[in-house]
PDB file of N, CA and C in Angstrom:
ATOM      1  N   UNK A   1     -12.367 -21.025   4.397  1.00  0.00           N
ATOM      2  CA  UNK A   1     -11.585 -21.994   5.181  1.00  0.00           C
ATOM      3  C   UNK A   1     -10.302 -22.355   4.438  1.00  0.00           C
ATOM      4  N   UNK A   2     -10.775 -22.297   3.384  1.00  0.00           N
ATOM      5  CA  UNK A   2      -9.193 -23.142   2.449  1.00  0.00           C
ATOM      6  C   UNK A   2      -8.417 -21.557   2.242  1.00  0.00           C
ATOM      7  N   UNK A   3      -8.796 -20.552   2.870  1.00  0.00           N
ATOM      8  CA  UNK A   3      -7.626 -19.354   2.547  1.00  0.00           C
ATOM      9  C   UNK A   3      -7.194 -19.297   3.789  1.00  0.00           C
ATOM     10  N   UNK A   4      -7.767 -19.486   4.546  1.00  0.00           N
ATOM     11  CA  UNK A   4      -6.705 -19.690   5.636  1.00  0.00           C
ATOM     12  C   UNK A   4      -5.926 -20.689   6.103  1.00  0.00           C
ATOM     13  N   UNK A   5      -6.006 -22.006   5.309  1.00  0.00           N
ATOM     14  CA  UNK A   5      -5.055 -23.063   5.452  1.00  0.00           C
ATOM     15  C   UNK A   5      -4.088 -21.957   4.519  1.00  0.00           C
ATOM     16  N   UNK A   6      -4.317 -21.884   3.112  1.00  0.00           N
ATOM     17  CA  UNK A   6      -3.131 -21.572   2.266  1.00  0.00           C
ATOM     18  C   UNK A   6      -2.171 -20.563   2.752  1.00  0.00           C
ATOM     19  N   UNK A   7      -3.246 -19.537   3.944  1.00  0.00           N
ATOM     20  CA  UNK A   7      -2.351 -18.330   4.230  1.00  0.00           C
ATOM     21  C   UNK A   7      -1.485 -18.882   5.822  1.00  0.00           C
ATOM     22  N   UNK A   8      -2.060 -20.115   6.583  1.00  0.00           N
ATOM     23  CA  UNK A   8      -0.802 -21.008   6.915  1.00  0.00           C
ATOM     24  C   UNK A   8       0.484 -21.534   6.837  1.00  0.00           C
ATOM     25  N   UNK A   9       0.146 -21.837   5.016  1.00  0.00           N
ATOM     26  CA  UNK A   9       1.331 -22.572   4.642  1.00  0.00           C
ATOM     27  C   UNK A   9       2.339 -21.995   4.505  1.00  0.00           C
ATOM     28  N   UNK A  10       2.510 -21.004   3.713  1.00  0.00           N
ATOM     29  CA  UNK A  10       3.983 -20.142   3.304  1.00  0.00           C
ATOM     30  C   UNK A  10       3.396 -18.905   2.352  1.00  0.00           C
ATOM     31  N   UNK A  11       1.828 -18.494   2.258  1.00  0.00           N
ATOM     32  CA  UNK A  11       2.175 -17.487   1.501  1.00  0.00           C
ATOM     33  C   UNK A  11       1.887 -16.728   2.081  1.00  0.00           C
ATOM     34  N   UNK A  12       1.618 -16.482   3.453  1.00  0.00           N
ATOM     35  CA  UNK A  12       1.879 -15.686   4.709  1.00  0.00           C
ATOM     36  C   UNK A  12       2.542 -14.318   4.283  1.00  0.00           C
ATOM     37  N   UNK A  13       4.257 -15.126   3.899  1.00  0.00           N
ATOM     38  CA  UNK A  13       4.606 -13.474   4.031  1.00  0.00           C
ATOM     39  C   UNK A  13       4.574 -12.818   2.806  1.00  0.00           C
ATOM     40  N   UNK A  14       3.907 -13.927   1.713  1.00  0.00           N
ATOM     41  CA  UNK A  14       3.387 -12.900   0.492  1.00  0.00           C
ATOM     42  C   UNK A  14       1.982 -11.816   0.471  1.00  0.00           C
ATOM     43  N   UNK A  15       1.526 -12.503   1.546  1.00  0.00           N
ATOM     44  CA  UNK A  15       0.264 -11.646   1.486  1.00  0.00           C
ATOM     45  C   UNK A  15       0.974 -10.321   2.475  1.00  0.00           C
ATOM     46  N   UNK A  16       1.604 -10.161   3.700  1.00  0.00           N
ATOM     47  CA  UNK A  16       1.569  -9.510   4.054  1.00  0.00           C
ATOM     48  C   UNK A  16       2.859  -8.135   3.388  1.00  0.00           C
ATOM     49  N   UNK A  17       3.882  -8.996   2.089  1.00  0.00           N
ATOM     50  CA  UNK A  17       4.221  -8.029   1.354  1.00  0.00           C
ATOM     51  C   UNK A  17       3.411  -7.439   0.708  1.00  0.00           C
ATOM     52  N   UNK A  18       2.352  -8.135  -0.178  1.00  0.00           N
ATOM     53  CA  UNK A  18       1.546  -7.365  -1.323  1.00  0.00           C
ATOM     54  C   UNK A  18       0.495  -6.059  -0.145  1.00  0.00           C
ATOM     55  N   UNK A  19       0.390  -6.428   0.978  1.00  0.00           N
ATOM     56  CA  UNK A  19       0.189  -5.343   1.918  1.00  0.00           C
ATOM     57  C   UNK A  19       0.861  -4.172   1.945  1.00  0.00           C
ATOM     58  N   UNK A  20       1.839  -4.573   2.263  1.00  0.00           N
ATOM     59  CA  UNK A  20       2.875  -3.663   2.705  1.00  0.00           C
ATOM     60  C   UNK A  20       3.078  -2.166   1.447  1.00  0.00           C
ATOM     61  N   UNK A  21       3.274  -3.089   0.062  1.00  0.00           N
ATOM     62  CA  UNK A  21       3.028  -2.596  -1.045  1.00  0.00           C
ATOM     63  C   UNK A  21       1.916  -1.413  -1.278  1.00  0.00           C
ATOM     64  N   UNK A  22       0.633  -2.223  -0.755  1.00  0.00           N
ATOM     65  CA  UNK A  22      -0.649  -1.585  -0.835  1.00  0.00           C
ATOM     66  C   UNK A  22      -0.240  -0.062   0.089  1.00  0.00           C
ATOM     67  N   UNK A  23       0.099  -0.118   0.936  1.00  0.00           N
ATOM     68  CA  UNK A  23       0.182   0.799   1.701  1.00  0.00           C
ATOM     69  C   UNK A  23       1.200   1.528   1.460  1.00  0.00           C
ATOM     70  N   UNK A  24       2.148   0.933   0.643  1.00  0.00           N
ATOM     71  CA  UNK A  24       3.624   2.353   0.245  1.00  0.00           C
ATOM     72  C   UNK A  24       3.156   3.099  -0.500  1.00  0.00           C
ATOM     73  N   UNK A  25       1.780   2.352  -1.781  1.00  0.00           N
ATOM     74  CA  UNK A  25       1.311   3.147  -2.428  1.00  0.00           C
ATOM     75  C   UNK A  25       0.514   3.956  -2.506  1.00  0.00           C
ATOM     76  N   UNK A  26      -0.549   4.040  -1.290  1.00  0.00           N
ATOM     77  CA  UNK A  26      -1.128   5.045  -0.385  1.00  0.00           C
ATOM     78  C   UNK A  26      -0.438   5.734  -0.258  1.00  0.00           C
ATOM     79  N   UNK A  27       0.523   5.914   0.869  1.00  0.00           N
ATOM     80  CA  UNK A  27       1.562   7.143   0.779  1.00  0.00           C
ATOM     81  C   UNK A  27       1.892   7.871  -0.268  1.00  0.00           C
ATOM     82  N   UNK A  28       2.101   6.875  -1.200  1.00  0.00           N
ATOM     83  CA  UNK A  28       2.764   7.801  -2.137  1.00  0.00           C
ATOM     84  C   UNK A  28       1.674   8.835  -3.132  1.00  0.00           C
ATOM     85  N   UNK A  29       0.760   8.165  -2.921  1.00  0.00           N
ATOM     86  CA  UNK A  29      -0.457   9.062  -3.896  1.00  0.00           C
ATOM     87  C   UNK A  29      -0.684  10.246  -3.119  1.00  0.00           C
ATOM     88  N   UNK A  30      -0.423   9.549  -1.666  1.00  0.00           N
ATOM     89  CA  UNK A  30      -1.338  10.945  -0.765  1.00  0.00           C
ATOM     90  C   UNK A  30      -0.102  12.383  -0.647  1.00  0.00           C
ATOM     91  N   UNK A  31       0.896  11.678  -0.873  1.00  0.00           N
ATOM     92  CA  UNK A  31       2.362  12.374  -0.590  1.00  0.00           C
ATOM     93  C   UNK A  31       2.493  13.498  -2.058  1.00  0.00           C
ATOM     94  N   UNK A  32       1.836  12.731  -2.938  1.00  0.00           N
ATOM     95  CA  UNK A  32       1.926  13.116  -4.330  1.00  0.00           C
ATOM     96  C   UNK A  32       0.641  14.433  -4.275  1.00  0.00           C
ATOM     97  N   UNK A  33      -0.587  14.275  -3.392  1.00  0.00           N
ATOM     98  CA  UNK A  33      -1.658  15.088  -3.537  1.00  0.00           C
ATOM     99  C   UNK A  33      -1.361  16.245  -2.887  1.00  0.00           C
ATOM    100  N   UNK A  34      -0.319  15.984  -1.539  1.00  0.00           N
ATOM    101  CA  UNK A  34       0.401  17.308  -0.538  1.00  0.00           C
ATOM    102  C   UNK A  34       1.247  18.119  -1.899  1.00  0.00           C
ATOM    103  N   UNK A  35       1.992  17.313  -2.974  1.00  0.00           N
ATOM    104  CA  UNK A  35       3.052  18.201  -3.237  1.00  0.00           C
ATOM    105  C   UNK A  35       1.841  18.758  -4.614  1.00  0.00           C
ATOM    106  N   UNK A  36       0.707  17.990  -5.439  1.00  0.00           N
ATOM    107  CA  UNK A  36       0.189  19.101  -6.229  1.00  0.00           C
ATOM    108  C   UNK A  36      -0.443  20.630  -5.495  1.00  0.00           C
ATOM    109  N   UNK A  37      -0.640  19.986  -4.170  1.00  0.00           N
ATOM    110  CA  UNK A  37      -1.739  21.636  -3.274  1.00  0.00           C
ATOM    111  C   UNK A  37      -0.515  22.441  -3.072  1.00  0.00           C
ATOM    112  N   UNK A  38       0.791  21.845  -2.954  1.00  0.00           N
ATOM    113  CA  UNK A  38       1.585  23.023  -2.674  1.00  0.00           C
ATOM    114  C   UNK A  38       1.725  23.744  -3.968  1.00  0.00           C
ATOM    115  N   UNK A  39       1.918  22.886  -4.921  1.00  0.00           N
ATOM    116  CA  UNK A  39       2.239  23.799  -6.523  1.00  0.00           C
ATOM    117  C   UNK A  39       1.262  24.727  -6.583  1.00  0.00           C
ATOM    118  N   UNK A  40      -0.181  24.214  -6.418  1.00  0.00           N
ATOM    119  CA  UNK A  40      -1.418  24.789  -6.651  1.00  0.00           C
ATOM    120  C   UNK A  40      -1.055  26.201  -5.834  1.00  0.00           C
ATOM    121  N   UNK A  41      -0.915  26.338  -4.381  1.00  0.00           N
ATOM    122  CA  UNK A  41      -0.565  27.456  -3.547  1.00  0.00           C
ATOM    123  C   UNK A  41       0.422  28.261  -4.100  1.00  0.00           C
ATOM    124  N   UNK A  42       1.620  27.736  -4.817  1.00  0.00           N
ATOM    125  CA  UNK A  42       2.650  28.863  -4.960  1.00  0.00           C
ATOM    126  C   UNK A  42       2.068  29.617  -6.672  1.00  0.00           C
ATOM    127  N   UNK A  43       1.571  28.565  -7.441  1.00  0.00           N
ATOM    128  CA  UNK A  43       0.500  29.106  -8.695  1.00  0.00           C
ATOM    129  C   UNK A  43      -0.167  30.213  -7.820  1.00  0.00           C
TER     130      UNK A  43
END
């Protein structure tokens, strides 16, 4: 109950940056795993 008052007040759009974050860095690992299979393929 008291995290959703706090996520009321203003740290709203901090949570939904540290999201946003979470998810650039998904991409980027998964983006990172496409370019080792390609090395792996031209090896």
């Amino acid at each position: 109950m008291r995290k959703v008052m706090r996520s009321q007040s203003g740290e709203l759009g901090q949570e939904n940056l540290r999201e946003l974050v979470v998810e650039e860095a998904k991409g980027m690992m998964i983006r990172r795993r496409i370019e080792i299979r390609e090395l792996d393929y031209i090896i």
